[in-house]
N, C-alpha and C. Protein backbone atom coordinates (compact mmCIF):
# COMPACT_ATOMS: atom_id res chain seq x y z
N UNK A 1 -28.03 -53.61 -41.98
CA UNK A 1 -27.91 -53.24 -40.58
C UNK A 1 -26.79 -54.02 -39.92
N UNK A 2 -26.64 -55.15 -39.66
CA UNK A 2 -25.90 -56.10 -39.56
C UNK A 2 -24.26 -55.88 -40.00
N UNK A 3 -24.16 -54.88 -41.23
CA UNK A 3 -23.14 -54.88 -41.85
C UNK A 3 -22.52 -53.35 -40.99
N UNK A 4 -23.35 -52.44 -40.72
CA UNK A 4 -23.19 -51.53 -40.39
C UNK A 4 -22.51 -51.98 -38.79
N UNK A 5 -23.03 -52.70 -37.60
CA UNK A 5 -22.93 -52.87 -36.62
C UNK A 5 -21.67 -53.51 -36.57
N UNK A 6 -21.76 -54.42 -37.39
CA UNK A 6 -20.06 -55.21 -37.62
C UNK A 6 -19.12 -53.94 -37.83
N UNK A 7 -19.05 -53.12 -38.75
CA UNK A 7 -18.17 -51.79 -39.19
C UNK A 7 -17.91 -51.06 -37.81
N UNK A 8 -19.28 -50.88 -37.11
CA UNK A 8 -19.12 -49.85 -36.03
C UNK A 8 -18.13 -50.77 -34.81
N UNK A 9 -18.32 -51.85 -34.78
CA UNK A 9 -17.75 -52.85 -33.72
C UNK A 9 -16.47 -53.25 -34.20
N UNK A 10 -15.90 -53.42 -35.64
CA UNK A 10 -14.61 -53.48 -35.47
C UNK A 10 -14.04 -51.80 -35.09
N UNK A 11 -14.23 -50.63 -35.37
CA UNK A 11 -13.69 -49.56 -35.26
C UNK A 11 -13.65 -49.30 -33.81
N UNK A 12 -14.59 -50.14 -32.80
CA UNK A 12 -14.58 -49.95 -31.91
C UNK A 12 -13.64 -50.31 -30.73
N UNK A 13 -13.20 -51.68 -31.55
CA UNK A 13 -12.32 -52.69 -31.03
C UNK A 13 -11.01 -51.74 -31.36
N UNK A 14 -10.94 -51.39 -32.44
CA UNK A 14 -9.41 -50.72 -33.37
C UNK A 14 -9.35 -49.76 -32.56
N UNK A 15 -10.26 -48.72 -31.72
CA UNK A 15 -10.15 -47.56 -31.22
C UNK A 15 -9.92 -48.20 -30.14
N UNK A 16 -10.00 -49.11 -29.39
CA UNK A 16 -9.46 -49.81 -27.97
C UNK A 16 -8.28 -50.19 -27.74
N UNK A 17 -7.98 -50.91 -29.18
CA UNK A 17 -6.45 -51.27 -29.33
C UNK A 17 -5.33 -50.03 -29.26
N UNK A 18 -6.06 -49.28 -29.91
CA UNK A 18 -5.28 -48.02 -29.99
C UNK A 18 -4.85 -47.29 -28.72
N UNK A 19 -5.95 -46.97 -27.86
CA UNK A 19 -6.02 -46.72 -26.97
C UNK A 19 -5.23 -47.72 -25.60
N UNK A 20 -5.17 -48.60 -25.67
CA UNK A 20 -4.52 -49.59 -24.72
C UNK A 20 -2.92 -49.54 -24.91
N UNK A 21 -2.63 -49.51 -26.45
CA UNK A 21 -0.66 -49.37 -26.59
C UNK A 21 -0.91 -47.96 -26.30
N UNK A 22 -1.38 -46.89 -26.43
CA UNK A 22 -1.13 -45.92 -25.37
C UNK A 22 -1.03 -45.53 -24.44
N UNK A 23 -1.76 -46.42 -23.37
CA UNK A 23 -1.48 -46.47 -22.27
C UNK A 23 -0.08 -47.32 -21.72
N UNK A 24 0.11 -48.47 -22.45
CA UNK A 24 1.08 -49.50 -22.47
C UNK A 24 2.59 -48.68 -22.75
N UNK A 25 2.57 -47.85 -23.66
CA UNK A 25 3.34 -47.16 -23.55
C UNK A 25 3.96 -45.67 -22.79
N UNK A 26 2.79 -45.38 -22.22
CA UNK A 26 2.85 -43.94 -20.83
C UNK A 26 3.72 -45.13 -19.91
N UNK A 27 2.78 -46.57 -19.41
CA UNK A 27 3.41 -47.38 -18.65
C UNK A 27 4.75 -47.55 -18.38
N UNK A 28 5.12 -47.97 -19.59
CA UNK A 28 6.59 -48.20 -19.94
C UNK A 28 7.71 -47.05 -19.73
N UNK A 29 6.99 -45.70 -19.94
CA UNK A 29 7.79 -44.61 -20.09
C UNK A 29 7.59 -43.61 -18.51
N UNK A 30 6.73 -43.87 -17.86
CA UNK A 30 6.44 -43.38 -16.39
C UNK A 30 6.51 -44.22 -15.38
N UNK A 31 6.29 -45.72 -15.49
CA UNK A 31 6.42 -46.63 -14.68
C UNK A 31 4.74 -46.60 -14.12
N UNK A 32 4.06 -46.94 -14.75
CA UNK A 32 2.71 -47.28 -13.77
C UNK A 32 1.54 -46.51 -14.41
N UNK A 33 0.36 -46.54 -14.07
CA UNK A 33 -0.66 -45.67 -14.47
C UNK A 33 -0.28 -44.27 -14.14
N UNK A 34 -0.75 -43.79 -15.39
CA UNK A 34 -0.53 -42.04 -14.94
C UNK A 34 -2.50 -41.24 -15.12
N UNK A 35 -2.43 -40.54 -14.23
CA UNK A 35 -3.67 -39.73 -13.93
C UNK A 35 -3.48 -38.50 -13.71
N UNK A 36 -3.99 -37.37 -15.31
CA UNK A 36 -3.59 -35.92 -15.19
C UNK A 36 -4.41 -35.43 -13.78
N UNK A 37 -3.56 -34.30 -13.54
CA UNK A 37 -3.68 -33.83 -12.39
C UNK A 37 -4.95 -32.67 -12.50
N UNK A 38 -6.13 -33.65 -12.43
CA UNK A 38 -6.98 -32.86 -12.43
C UNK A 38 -8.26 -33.55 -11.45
N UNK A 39 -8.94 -33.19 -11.26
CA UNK A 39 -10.38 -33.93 -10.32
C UNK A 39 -11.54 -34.29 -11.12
N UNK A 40 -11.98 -35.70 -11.23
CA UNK A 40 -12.76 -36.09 -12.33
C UNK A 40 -14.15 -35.91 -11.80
N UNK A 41 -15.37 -36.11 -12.18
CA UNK A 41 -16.51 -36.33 -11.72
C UNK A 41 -16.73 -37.26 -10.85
N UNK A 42 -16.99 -36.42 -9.59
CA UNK A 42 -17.63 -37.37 -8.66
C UNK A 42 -16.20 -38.02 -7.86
N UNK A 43 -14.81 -37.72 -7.73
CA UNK A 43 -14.21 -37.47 -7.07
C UNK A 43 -14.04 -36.15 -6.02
N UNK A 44 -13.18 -36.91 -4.97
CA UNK A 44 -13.47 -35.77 -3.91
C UNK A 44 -12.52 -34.28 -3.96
N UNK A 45 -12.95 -33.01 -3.63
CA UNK A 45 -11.82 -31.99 -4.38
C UNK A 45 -10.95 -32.00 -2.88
N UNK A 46 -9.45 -31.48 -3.91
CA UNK A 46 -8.58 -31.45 -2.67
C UNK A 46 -8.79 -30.61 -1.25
N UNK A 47 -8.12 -30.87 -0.19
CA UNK A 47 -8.54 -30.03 0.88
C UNK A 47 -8.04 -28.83 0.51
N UNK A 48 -7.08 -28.45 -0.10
CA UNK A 48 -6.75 -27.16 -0.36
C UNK A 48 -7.53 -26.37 -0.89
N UNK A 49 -7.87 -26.67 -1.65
CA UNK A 49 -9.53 -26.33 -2.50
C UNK A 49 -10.35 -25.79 -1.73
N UNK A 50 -11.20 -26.64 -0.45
CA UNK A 50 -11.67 -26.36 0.53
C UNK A 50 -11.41 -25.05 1.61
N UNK A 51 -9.91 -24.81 1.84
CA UNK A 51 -9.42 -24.24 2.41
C UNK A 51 -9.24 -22.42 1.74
N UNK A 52 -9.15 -22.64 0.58
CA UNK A 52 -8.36 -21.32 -0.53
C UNK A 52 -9.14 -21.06 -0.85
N UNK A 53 -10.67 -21.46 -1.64
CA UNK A 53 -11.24 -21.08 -2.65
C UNK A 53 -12.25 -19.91 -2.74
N UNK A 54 -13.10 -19.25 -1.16
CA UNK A 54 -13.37 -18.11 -1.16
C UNK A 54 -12.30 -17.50 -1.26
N UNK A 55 -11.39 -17.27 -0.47
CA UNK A 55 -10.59 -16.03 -0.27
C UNK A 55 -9.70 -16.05 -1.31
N UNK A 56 -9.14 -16.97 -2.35
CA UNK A 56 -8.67 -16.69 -3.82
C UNK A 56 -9.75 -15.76 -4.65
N UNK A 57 -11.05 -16.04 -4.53
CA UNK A 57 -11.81 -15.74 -5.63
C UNK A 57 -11.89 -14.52 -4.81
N UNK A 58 -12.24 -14.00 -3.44
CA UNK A 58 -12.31 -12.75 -3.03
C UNK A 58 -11.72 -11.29 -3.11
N UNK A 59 -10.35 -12.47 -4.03
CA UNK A 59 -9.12 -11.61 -4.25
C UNK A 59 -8.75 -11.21 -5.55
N UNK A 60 -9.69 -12.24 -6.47
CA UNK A 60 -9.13 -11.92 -7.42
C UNK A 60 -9.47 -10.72 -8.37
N UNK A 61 -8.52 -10.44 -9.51
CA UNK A 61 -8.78 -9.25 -10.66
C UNK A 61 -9.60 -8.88 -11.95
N UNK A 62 -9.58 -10.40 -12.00
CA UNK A 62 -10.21 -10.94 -13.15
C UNK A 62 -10.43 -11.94 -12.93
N UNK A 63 -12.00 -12.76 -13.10
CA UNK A 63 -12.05 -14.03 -13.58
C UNK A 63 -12.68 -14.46 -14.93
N UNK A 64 -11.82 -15.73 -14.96
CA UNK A 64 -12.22 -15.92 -16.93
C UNK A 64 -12.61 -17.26 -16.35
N UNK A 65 -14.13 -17.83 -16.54
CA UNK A 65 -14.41 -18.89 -16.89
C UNK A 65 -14.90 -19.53 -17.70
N UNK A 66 -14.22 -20.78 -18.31
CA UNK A 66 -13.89 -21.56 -20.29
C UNK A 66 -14.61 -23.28 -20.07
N UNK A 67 -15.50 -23.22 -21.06
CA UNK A 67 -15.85 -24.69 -21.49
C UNK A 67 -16.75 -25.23 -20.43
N UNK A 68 -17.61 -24.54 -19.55
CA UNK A 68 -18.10 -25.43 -18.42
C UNK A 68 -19.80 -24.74 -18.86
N UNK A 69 -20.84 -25.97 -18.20
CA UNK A 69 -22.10 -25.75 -17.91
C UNK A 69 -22.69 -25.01 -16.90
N UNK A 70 -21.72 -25.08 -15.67
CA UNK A 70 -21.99 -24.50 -14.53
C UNK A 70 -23.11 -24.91 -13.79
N UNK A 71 -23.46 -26.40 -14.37
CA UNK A 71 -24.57 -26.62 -13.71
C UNK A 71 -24.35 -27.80 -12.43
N UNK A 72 -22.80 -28.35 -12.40
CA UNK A 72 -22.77 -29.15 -11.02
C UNK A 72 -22.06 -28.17 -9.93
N UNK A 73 -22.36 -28.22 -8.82
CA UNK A 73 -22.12 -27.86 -7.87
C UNK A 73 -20.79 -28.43 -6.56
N UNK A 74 -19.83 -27.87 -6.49
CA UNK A 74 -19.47 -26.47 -5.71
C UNK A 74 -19.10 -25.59 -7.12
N UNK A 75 -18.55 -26.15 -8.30
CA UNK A 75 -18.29 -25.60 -9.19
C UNK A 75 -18.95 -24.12 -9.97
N UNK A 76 -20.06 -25.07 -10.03
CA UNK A 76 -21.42 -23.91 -10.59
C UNK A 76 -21.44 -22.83 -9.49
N UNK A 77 -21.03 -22.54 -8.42
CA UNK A 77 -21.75 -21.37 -7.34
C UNK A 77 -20.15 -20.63 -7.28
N UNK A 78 -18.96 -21.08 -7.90
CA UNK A 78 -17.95 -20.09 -7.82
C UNK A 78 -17.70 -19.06 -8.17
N UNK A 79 -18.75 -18.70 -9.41
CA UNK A 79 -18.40 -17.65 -9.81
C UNK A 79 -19.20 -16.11 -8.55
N UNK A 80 -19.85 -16.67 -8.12
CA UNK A 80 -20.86 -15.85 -7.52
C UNK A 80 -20.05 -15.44 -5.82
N UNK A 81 -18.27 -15.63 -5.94
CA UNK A 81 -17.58 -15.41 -5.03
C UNK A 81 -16.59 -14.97 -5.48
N UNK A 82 -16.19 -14.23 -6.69
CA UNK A 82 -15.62 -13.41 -7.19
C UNK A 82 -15.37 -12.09 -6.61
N UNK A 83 -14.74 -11.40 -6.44
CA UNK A 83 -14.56 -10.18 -5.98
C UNK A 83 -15.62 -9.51 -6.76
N UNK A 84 -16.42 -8.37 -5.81
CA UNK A 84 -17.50 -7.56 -6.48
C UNK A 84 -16.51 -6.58 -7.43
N UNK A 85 -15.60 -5.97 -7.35
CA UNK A 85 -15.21 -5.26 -8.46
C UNK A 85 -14.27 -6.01 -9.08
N UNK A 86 -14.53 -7.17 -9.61
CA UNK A 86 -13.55 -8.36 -10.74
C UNK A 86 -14.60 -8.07 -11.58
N UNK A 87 -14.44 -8.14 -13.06
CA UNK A 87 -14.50 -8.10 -13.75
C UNK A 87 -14.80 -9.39 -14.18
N UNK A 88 -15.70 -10.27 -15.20
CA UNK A 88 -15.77 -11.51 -14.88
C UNK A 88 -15.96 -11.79 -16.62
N UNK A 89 -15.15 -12.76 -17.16
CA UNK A 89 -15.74 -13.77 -18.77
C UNK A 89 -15.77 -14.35 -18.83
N UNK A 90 -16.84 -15.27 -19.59
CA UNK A 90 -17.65 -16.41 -19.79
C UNK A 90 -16.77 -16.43 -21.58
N UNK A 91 -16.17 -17.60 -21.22
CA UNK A 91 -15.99 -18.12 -22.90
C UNK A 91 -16.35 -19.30 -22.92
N UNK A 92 -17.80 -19.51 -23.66
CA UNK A 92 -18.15 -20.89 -23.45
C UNK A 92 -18.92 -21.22 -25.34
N UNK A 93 -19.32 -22.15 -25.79
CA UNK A 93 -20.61 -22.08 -26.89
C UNK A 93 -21.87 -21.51 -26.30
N UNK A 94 -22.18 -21.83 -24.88
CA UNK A 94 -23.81 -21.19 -24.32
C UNK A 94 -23.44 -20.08 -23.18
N UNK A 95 -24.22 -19.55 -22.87
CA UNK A 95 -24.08 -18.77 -21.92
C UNK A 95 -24.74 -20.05 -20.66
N UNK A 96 -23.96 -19.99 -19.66
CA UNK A 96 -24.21 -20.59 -18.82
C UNK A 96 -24.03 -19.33 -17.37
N UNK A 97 -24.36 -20.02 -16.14
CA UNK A 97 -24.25 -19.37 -14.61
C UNK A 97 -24.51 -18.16 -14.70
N UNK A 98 -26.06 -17.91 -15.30
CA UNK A 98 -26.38 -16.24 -15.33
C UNK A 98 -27.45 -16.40 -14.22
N UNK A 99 -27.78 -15.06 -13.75
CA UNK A 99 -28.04 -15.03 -12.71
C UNK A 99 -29.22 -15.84 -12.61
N UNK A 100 -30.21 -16.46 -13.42
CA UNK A 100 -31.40 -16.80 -13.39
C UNK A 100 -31.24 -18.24 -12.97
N UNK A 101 -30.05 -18.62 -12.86
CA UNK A 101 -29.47 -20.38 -12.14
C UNK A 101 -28.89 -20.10 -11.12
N UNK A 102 -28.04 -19.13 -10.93
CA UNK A 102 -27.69 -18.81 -9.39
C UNK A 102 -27.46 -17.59 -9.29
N UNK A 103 -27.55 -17.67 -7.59
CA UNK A 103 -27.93 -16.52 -6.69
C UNK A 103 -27.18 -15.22 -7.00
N UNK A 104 -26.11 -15.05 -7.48
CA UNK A 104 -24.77 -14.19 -7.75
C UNK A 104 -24.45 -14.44 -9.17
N UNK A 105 -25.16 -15.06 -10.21
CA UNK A 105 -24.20 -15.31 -11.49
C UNK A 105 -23.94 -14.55 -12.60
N UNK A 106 -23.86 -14.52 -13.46
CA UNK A 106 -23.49 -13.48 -14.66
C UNK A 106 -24.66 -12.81 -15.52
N UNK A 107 -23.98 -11.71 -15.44
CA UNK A 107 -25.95 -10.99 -15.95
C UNK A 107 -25.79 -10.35 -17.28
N UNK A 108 -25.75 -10.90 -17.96
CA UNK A 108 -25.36 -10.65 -19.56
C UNK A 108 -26.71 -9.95 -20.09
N UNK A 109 -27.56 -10.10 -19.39
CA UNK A 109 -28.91 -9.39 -19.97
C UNK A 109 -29.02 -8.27 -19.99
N UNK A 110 -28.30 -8.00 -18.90
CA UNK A 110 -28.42 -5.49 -18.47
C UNK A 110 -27.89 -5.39 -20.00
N UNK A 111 -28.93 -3.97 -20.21
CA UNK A 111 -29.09 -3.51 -21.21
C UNK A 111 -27.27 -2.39 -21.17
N UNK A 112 -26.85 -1.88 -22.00
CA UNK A 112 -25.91 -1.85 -22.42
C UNK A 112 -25.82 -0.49 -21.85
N UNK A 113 -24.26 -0.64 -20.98
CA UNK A 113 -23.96 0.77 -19.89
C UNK A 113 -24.14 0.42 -18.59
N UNK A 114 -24.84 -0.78 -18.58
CA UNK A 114 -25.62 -1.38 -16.92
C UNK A 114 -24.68 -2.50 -16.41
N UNK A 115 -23.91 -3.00 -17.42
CA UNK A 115 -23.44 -4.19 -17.09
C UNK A 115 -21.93 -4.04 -17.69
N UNK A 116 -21.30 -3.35 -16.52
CA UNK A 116 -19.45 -3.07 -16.71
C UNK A 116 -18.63 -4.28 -16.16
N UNK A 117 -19.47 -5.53 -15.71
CA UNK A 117 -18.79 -6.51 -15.22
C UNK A 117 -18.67 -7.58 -16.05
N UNK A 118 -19.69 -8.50 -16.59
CA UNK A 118 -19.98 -9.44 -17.25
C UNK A 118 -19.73 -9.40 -19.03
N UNK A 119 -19.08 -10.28 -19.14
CA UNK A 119 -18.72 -10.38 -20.97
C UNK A 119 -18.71 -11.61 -21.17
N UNK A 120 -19.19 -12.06 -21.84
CA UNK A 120 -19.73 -13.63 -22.88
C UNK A 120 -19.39 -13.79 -24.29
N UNK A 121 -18.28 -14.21 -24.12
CA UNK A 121 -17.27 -14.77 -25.56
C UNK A 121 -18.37 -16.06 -25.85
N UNK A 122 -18.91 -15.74 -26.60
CA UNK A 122 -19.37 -16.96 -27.83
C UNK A 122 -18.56 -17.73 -28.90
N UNK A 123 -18.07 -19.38 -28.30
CA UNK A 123 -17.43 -19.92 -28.84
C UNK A 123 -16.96 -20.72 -28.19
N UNK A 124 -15.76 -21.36 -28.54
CA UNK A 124 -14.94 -22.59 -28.22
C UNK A 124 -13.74 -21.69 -27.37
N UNK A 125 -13.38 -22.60 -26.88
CA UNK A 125 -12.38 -22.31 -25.60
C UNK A 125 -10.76 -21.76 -26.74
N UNK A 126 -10.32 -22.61 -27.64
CA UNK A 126 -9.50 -22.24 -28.12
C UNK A 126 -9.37 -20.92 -28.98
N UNK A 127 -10.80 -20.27 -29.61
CA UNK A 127 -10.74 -19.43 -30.30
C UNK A 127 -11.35 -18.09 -29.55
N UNK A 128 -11.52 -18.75 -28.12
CA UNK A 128 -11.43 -17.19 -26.91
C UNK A 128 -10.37 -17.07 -26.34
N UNK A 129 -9.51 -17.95 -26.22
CA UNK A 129 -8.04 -17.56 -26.10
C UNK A 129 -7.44 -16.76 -27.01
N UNK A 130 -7.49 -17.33 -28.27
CA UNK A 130 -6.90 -16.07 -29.05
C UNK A 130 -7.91 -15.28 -28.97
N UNK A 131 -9.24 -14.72 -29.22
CA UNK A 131 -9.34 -13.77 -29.31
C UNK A 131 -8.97 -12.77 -27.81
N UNK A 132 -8.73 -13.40 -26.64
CA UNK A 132 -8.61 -12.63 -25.49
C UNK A 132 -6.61 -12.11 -25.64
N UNK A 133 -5.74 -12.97 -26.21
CA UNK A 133 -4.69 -12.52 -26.48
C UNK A 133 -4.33 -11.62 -27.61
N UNK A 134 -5.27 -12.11 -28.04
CA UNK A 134 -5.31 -10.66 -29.63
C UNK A 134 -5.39 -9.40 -28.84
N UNK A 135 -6.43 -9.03 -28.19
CA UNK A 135 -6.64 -7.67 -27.73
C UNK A 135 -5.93 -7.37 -26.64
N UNK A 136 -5.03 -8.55 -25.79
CA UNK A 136 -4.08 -8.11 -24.89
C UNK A 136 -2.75 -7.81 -25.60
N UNK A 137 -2.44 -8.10 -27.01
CA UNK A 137 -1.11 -8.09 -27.69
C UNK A 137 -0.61 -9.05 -27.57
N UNK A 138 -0.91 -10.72 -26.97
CA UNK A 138 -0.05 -11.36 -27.28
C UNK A 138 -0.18 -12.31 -28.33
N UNK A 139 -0.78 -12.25 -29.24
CA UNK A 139 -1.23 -13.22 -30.27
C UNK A 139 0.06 -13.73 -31.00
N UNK A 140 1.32 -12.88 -31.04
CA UNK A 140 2.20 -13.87 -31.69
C UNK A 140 3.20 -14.11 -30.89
N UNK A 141 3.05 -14.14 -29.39
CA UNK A 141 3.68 -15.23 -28.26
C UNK A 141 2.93 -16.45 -28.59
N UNK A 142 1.30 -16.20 -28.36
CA UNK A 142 0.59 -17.83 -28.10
C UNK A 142 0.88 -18.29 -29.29
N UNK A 143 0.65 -17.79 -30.84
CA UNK A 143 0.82 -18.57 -31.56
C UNK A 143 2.75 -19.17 -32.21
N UNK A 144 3.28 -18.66 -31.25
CA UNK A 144 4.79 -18.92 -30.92
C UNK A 144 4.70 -20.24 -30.19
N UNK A 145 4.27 -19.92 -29.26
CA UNK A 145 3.91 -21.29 -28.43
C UNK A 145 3.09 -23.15 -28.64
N UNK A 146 2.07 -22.23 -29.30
CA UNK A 146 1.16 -23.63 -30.06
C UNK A 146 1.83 -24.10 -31.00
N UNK A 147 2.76 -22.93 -31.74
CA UNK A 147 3.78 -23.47 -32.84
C UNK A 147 5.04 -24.46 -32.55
N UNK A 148 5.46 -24.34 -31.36
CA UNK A 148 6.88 -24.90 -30.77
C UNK A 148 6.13 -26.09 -29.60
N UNK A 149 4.56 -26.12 -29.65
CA UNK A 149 4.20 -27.46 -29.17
C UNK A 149 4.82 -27.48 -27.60
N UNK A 150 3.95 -26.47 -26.71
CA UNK A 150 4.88 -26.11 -25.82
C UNK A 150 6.40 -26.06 -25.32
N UNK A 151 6.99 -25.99 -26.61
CA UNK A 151 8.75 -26.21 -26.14
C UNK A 151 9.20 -24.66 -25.89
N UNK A 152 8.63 -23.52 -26.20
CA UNK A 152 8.56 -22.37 -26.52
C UNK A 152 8.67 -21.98 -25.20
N UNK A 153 10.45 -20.89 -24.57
CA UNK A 153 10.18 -20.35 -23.32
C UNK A 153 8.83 -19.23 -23.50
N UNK A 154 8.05 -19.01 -22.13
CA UNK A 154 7.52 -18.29 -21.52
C UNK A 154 7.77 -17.53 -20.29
N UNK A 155 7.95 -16.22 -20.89
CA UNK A 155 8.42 -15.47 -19.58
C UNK A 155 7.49 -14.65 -19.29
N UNK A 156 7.21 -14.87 -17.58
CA UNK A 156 6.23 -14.84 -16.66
C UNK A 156 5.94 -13.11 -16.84
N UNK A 157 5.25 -12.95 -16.60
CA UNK A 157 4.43 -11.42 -16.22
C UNK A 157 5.29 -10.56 -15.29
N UNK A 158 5.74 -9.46 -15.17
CA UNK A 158 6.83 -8.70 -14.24
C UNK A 158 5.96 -9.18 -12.72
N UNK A 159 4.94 -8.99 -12.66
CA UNK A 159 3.96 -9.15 -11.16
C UNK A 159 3.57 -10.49 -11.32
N UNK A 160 4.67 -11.50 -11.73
CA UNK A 160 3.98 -12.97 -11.04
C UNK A 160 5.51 -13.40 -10.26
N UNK A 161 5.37 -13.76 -9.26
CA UNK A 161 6.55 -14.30 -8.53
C UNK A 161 7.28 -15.38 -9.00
């Protein structure tokens, strides 16, 4: 036991070290701590957020939502502000935010012909991307792209500004 805990505690230390010249080096190469631009748990969301987020979702064509539980909140209740004729996918491993957790959520249960809105990709986020670009035709842009390690131009959609 003893021998095991020592093993787990140097790898632990080695995975710290590792982790620290990586940061030491973002440092060096950005000048300072860097923090992806995203909102962590239990930080506050931007005011824009506040401001946009019905009337984006009211608007939108499609929504695709990837990798989430849907069980913290404002998060969890977005989907249920989707435009009524959006079309809505769940690519997750579970089915999460069906209607039986909230008031408006995804109803994967209607028996088949009943339910022209809701679709539930079973799986990992990376292998519902391709399969959602496979059936749009772009499977050998993205895998152009993952290949060139985002260096790969992307040219925008005729209807994106």
């Amino acid at each position: 036991m003893q021998i095991l805990w020592s093993d787990c505690q140097f790898q632990c230390v080695s995975s710290l070290k590792m982790l620290s010249q990586g940061w030491q080096k973002l440092k060096e190469e950005k000048g300072g701590l860097v923090k992806p631009k995203i909102v962590f748990f239990g930080e506050e969301l931007p005011e824009r957020f506040a401001r946009l987020h019905r009337t984006d979702l009211a608007n939108c064509d499609l929504l695709i939502v990837m990798g989430t539980s849907l069980v913290v909140h404002p998060f969890a209740g977005l989907v249920s502000y989707a435009a009524r004729t959006a079309p809505r996918l769940l690519v997750n491993r579970d089915q999460a935010g069906t209607c039986e957790s909230l008031k408006f959520g995804f109803r994967f249960h209607l028996e088949k012909g009943k339910n022209w809105r809701d679709v539930f990709h079973e799986g990992d986020c990376d292998g519902g991307c391709t399969a959602l670009a496979d059936l749009l035709g772009w499977k050998a842009d993205l895998e152009a792209l993952i290949e060139s390690k985002g260096q790969a131009s992307v040219q925008k959609a005729p209807w994106v500004e």
